[in-house]
Protein backbone atom coordinates (compact mmCIF):
# COMPACT_ATOMS: atom_id res chain seq x y z
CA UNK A 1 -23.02 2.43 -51.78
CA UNK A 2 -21.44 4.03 -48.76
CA UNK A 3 -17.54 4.87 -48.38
CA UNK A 4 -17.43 4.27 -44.78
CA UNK A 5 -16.64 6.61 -42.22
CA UNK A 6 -13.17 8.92 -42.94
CA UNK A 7 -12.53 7.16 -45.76
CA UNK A 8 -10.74 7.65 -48.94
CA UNK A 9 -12.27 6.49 -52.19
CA UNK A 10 -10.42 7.75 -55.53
CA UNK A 11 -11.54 6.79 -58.77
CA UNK A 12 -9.57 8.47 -62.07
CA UNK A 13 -11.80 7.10 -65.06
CA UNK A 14 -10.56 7.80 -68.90
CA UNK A 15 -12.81 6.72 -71.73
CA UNK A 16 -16.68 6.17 -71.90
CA UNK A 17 -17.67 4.24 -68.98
CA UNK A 18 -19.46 5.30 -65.97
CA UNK A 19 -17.76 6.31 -62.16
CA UNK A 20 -21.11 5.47 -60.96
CA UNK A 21 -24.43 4.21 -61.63
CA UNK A 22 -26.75 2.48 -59.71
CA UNK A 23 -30.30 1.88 -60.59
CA UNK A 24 -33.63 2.44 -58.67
CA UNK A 25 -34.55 3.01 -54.82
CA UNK A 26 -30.42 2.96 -54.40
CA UNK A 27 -28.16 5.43 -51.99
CA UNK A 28 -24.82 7.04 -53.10
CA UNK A 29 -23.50 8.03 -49.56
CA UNK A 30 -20.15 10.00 -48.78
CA UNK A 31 -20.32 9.02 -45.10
CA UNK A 32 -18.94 11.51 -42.43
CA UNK A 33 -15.20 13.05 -42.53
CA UNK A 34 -14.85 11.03 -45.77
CA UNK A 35 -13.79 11.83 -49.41
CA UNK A 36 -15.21 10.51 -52.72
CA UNK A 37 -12.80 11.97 -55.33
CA UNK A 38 -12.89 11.39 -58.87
CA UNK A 39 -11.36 12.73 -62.37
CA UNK A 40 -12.64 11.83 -65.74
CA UNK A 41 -10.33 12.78 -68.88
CA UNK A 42 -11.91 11.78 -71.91
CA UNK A 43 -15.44 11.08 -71.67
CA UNK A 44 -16.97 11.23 -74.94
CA UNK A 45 -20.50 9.27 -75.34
CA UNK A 46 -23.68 9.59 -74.18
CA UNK A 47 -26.52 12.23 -73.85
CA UNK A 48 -28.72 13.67 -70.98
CA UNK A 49 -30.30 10.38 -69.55
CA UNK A 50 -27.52 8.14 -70.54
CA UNK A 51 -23.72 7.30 -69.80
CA UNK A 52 -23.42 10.23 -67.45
CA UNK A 53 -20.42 9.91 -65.21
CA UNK A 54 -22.79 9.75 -62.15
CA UNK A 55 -25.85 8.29 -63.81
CA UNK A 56 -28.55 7.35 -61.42
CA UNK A 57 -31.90 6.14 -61.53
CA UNK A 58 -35.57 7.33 -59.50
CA UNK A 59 -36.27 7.10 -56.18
CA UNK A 60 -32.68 7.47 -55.70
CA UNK A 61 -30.60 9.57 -53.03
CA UNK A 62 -27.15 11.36 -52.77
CA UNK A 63 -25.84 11.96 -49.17
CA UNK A 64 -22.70 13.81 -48.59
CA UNK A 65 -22.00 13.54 -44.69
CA UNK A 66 -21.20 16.30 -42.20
CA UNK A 67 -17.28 17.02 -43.04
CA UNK A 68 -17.15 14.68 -46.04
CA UNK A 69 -16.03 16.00 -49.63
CA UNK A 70 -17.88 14.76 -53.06
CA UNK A 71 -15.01 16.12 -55.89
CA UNK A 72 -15.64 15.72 -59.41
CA UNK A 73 -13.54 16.81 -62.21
CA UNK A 74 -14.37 16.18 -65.92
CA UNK A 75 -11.88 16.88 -68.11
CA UNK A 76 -11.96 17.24 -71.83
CA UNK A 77 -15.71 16.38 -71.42
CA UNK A 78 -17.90 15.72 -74.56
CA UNK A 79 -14.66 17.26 -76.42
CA UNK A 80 -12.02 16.15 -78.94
CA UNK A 81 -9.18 18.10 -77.79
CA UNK A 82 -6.98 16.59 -81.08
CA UNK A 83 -9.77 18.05 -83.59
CA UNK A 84 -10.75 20.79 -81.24
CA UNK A 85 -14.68 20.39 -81.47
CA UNK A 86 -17.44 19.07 -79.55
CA UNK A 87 -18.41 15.44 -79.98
CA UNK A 88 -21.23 13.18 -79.03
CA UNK A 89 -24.55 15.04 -77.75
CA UNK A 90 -24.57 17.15 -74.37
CA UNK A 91 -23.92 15.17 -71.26
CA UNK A 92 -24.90 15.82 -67.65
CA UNK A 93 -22.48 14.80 -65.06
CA UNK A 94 -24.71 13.59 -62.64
CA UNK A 95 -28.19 12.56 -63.85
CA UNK A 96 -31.18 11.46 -61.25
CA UNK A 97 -33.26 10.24 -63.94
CA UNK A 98 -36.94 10.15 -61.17
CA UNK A 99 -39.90 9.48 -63.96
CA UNK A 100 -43.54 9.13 -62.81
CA UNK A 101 -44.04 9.32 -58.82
CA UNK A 102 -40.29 8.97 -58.50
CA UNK A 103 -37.94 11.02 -56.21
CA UNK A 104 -34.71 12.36 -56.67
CA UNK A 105 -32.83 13.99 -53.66
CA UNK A 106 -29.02 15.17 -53.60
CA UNK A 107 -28.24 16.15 -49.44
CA UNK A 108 -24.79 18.01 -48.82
CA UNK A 109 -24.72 18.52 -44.65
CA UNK A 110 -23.17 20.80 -42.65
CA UNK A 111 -19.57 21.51 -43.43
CA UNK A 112 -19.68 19.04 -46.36
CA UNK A 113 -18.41 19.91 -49.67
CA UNK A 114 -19.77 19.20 -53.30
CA UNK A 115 -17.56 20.25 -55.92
CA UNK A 116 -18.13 19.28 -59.29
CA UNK A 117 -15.92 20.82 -62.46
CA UNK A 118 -16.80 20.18 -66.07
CA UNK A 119 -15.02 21.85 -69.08
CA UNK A 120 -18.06 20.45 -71.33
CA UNK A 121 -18.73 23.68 -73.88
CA UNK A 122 -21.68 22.36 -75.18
CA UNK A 123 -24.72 24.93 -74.01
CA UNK A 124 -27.00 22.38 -73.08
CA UNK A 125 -25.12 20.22 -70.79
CA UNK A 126 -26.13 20.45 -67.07
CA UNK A 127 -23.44 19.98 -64.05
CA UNK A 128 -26.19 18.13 -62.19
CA UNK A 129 -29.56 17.45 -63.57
CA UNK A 130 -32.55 16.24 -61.90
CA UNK A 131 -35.67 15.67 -64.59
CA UNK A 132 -38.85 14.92 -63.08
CA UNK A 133 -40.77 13.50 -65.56
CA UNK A 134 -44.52 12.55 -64.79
């Protein structure tokens, strides 16, 4: 996936499902002077290795371009704000899940900008995780 050169792409996600998630040997690429910008209010299922909001796969590769932006913000992640608790297990939001002989690689150029919020309060939940299993 690539956004194209100083483009806009704005995604605002509520619920489970995913922003993205692409499987093996794939590229998530925020080409130059471009802006991926997402929000997620809501986001309630999943755990470590599964329905994160960027969920990706091994051998897999995330390029933010010179001058492009990668913004994130989870809201009321893995959180009930009605009952006021945590709910479902903790939840990474962005997983490169690389098992065996895979690779994982996350690239942020010169003058690029990655900016990923969470308000997640459980203690094991990772901004971005990167598990090399094997």
């Amino acid at each position: 996936m690539n956004t194209g050169i100083g483009s806009t792409v704005k995604v605002d996600q509520k619920g489970n499902g995913n922003i993205v998630n692409m499987g093996t040997d794939s590229t998530f690429e925020v080409a130059e002077n471009s802006k991926f910008i997402a929000n997620s209010d809501g986001h309630r299922i999943g755990n470590w290795e599964h329905d994160n909001l960027i969920g990706l796969d091994g051998n897999y590769q995330i390029l933010v371009d010179k001058e492009a932006k990668l913004l994130l913000d989870a809201k009321n992640h893995q959180w009930d704000p009605d009952k006021k608790k945590q709910v479902g297990t903790y939840n990474d939001l962005v997983n490169i899940n690389a098992r065996g002989n895979q690779t994982a690689l996350l690239h942020v150029a010169d003058n690029a900008t990655l900016d990923l919020r969470t308000d997640n309060r459980d203690y094991y939940a990772e901004v971005i995780s990167i598990p090399l299993n094997g």
